[in-house]
C-alpha atoms as a PDB file:
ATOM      1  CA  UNK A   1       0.000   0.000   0.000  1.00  0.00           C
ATOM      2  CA  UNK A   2       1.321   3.465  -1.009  1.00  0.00           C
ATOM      3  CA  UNK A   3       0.774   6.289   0.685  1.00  0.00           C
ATOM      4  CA  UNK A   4      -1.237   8.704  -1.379  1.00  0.00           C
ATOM      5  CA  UNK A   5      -0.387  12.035  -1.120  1.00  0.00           C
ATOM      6  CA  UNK A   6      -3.625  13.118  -1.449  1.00  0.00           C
ATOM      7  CA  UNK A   7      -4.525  11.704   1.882  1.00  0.00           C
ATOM      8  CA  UNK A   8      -1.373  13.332   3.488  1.00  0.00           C
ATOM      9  CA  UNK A   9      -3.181  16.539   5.395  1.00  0.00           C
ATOM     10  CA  UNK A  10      -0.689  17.182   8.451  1.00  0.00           C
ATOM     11  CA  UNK A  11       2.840  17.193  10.175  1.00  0.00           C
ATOM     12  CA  UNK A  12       3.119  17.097  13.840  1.00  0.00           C
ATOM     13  CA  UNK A  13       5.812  18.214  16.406  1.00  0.00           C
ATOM     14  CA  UNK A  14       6.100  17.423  19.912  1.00  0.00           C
ATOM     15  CA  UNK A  15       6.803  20.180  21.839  1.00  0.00           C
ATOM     16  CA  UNK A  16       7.807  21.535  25.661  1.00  0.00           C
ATOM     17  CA  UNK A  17       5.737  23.935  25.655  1.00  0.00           C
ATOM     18  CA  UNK A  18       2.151  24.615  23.684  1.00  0.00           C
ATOM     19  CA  UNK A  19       1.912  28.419  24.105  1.00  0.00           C
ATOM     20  CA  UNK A  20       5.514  28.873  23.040  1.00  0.00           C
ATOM     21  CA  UNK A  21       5.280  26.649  20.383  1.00  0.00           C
ATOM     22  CA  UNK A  22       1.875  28.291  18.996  1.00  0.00           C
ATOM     23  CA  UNK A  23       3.484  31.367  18.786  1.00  0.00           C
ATOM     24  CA  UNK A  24       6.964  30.631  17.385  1.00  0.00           C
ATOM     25  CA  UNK A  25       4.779  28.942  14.376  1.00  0.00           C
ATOM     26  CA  UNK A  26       2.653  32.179  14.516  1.00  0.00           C
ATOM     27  CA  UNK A  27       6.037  34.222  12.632  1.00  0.00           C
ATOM     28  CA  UNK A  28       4.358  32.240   9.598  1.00  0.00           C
ATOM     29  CA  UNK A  29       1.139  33.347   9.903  1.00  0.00           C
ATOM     30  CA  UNK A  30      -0.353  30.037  11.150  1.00  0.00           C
ATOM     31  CA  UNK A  31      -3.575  31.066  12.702  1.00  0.00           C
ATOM     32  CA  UNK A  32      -4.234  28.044  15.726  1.00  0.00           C
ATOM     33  CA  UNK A  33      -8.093  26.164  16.583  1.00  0.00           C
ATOM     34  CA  UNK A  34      -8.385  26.506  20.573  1.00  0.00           C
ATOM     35  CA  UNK A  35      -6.026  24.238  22.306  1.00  0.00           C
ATOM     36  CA  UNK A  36      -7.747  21.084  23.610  1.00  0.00           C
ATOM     37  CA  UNK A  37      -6.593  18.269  26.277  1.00  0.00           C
ATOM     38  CA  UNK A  38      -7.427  15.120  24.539  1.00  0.00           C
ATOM     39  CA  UNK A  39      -7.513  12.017  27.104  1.00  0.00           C
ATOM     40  CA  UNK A  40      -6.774   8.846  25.056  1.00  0.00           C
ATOM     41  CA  UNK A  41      -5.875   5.551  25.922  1.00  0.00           C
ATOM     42  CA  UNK A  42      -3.448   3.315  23.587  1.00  0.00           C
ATOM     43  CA  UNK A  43      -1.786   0.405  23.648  1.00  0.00           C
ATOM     44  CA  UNK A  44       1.788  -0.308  22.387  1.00  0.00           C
ATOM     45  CA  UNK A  45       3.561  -3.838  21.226  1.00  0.00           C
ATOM     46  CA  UNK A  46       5.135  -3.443  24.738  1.00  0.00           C
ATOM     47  CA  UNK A  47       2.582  -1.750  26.660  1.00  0.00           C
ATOM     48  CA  UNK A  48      -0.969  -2.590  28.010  1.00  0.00           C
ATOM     49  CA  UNK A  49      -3.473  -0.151  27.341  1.00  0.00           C
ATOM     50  CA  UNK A  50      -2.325   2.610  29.250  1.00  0.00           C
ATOM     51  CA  UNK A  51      -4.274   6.555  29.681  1.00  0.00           C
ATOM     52  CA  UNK A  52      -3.069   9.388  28.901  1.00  0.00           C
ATOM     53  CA  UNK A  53      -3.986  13.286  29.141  1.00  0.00           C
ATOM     54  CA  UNK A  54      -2.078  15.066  26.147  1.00  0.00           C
ATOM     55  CA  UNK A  55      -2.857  19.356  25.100  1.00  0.00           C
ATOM     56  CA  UNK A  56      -2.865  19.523  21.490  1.00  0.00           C
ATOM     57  CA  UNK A  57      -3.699  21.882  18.747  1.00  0.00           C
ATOM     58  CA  UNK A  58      -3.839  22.085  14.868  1.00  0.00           C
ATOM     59  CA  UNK A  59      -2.964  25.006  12.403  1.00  0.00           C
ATOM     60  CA  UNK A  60      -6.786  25.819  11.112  1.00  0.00           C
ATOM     61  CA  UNK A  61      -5.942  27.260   7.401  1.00  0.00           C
ATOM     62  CA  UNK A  62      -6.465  24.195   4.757  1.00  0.00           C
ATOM     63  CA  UNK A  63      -4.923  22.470   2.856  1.00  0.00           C
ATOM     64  CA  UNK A  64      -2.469  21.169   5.234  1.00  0.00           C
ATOM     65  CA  UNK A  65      -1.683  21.426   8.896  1.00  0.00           C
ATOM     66  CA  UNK A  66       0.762  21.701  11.737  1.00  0.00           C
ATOM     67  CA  UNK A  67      -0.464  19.560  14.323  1.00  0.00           C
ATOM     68  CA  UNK A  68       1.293  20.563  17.897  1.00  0.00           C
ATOM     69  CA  UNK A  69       1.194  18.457  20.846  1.00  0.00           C
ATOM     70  CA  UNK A  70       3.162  19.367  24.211  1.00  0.00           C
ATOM     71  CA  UNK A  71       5.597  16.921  25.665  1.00  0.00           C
ATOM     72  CA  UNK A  72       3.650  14.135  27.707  1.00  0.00           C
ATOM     73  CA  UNK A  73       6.774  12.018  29.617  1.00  0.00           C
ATOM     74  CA  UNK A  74       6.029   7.845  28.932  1.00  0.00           C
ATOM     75  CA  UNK A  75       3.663   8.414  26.299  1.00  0.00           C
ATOM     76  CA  UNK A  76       3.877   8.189  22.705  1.00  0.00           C
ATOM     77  CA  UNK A  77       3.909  11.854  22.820  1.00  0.00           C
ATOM     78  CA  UNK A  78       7.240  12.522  24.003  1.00  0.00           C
ATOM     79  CA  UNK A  79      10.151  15.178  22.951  1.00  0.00           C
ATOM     80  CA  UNK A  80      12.657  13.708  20.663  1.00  0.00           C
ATOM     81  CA  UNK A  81      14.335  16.903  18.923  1.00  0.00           C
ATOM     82  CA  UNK A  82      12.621  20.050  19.206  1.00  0.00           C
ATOM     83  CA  UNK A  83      13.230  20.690  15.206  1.00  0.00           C
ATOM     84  CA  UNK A  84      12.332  17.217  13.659  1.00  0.00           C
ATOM     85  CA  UNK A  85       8.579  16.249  13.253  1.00  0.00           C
ATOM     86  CA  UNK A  86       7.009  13.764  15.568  1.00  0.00           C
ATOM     87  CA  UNK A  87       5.389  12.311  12.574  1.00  0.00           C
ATOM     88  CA  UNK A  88       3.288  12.951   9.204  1.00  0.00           C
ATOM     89  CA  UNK A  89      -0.329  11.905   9.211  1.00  0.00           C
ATOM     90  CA  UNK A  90      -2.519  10.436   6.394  1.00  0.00           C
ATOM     91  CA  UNK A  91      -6.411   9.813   6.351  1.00  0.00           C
ATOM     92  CA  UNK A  92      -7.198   6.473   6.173  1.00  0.00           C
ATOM     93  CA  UNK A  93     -10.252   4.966   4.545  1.00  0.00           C
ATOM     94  CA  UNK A  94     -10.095   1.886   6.312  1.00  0.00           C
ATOM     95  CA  UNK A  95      -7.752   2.305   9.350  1.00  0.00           C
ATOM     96  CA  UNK A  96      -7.363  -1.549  10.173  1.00  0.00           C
ATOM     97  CA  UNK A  97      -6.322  -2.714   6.704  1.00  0.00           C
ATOM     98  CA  UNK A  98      -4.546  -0.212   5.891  1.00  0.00           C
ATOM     99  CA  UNK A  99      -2.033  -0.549   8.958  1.00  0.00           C
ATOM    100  CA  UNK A 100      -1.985  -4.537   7.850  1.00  0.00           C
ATOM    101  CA  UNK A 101      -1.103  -3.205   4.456  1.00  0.00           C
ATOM    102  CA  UNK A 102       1.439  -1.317   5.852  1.00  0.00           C
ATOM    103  CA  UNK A 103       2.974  -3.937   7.925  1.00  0.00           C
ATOM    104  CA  UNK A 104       3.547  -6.229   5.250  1.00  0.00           C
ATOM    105  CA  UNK A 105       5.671  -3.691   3.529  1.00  0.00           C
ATOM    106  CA  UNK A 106       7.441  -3.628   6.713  1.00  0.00           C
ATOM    107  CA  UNK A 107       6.800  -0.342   8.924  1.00  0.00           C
ATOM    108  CA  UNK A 108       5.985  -1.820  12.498  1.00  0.00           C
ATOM    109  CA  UNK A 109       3.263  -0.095  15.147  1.00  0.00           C
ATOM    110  CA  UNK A 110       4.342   1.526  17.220  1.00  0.00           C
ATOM    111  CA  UNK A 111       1.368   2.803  19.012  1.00  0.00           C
ATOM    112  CA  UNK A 112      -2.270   3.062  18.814  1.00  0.00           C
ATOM    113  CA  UNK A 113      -5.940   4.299  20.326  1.00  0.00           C
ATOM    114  CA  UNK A 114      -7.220   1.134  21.078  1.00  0.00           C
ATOM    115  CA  UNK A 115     -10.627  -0.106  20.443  1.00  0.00           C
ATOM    116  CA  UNK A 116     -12.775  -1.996  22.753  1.00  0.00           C
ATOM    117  CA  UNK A 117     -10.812  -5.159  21.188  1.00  0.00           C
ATOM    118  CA  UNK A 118      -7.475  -3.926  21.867  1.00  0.00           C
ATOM    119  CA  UNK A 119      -7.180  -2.736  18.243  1.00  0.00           C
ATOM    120  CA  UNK A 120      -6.711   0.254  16.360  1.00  0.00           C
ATOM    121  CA  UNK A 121      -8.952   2.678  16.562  1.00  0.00           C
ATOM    122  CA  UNK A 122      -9.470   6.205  15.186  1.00  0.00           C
ATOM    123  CA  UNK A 123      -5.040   6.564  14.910  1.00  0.00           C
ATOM    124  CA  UNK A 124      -2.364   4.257  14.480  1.00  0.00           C
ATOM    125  CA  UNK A 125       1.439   4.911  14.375  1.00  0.00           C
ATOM    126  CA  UNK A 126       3.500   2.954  12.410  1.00  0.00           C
ATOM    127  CA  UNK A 127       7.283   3.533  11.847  1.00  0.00           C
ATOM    128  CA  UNK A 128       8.719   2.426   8.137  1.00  0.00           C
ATOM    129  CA  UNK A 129      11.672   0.753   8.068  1.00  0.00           C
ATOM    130  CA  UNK A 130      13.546   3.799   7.700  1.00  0.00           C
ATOM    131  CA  UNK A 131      12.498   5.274  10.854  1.00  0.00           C
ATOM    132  CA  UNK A 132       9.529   7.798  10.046  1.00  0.00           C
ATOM    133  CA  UNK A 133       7.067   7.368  11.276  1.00  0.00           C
ATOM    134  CA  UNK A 134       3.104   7.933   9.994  1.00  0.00           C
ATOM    135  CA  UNK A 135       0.541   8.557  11.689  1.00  0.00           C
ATOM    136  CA  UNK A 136      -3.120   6.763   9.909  1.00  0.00           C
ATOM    137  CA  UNK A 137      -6.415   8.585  11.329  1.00  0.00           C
ATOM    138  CA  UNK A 138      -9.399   7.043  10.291  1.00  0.00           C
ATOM    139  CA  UNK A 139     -11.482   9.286   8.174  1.00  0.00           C
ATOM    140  CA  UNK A 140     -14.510   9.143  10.169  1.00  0.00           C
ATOM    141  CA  UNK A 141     -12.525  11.784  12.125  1.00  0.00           C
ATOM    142  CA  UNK A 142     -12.116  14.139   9.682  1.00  0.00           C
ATOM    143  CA  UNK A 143     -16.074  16.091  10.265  1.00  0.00           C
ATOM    144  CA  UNK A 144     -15.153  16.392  13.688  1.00  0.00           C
ATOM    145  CA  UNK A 145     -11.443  17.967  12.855  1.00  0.00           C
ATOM    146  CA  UNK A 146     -12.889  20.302  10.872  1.00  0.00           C
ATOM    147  CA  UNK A 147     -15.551  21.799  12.610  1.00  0.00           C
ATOM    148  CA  UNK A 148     -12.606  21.984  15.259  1.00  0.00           C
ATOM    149  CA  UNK A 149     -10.624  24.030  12.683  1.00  0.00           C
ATOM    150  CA  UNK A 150     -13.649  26.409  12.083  1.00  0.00           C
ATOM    151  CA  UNK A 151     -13.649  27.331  15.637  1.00  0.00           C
ATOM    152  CA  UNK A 152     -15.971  25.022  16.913  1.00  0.00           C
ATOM    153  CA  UNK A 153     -14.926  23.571  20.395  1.00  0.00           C
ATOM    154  CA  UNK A 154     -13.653  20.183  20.233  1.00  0.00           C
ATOM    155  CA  UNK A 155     -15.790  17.281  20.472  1.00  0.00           C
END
């Protein structure tokens, strides 16, 4: 399974700090949807499903977006380098078969919102082989990202 660029719609950094972060971007005019704390649970090959509370927020100007989402020690969500990408995200049509498409060409999960079967659900990360890693968000999320980019408070 290829990637298609058309599905390609954001890049993400962790970062230490959201406000900072929101406003360093903001020297290129990125305009910024409210900041939200998400509370997720995922699971990892190595992990039980485990909770987390993570602030996040997306660039709101389409076509593409800067996700940004503030350092969360333990979590999938942690600082690596504050000037390389956490990852690149891609819609996915069918978020289950598409990870197994992408594991047979060799990227690995890394870590996932589970479902209530311990599978993917609504994200996945996978890493390729060369280290990147993608993030797949099912597209039943996109409405709801949206309306979040038009100033509508997160869902």
């Amino acid at each position: 399974m290829t990637l298609d660029p058309q599905d390609l719609y954001h890049v993400a950094w962790v970062v230490p700090n959201l406000e900072t972060a929101m406003d360093s971007f903001g020297s290129v005019e990125l305009r910024w949807a409210t900041p939200v704390t998400r509370h997720i649970v995922t699971k990892t090959p190595r992990s039980d499903r485990q909770p987390w509370s993570i602030d996040v927020t997306y660039s709101i100007d389409d076509p593409f977006h800067v996700e940004l989402i503030k350092h969360c020690p333990g979590s999938p969500w942690q600082l690596e380098s504050n000037g390389t990408p956490h990852h690149m995200g891609w819609w996915a049509h069918d978020l289950r078969r598409d990870v197994e498409r992408l594991e047979k060409e060799g990227y690995r999960l890394d870590a996932w919102m589970v479902g209530d079967d311990d599978e993917p659900t609504r994200f996945a990360y996978l890493l390729s082989p060369t280290g990147l890693r993608v993030e797949l968000v099912d597209i039943s999320a996109r409405p709801q990202l949206q309306a979040w980019w038009s100033g509508s408070p997160y869902p």
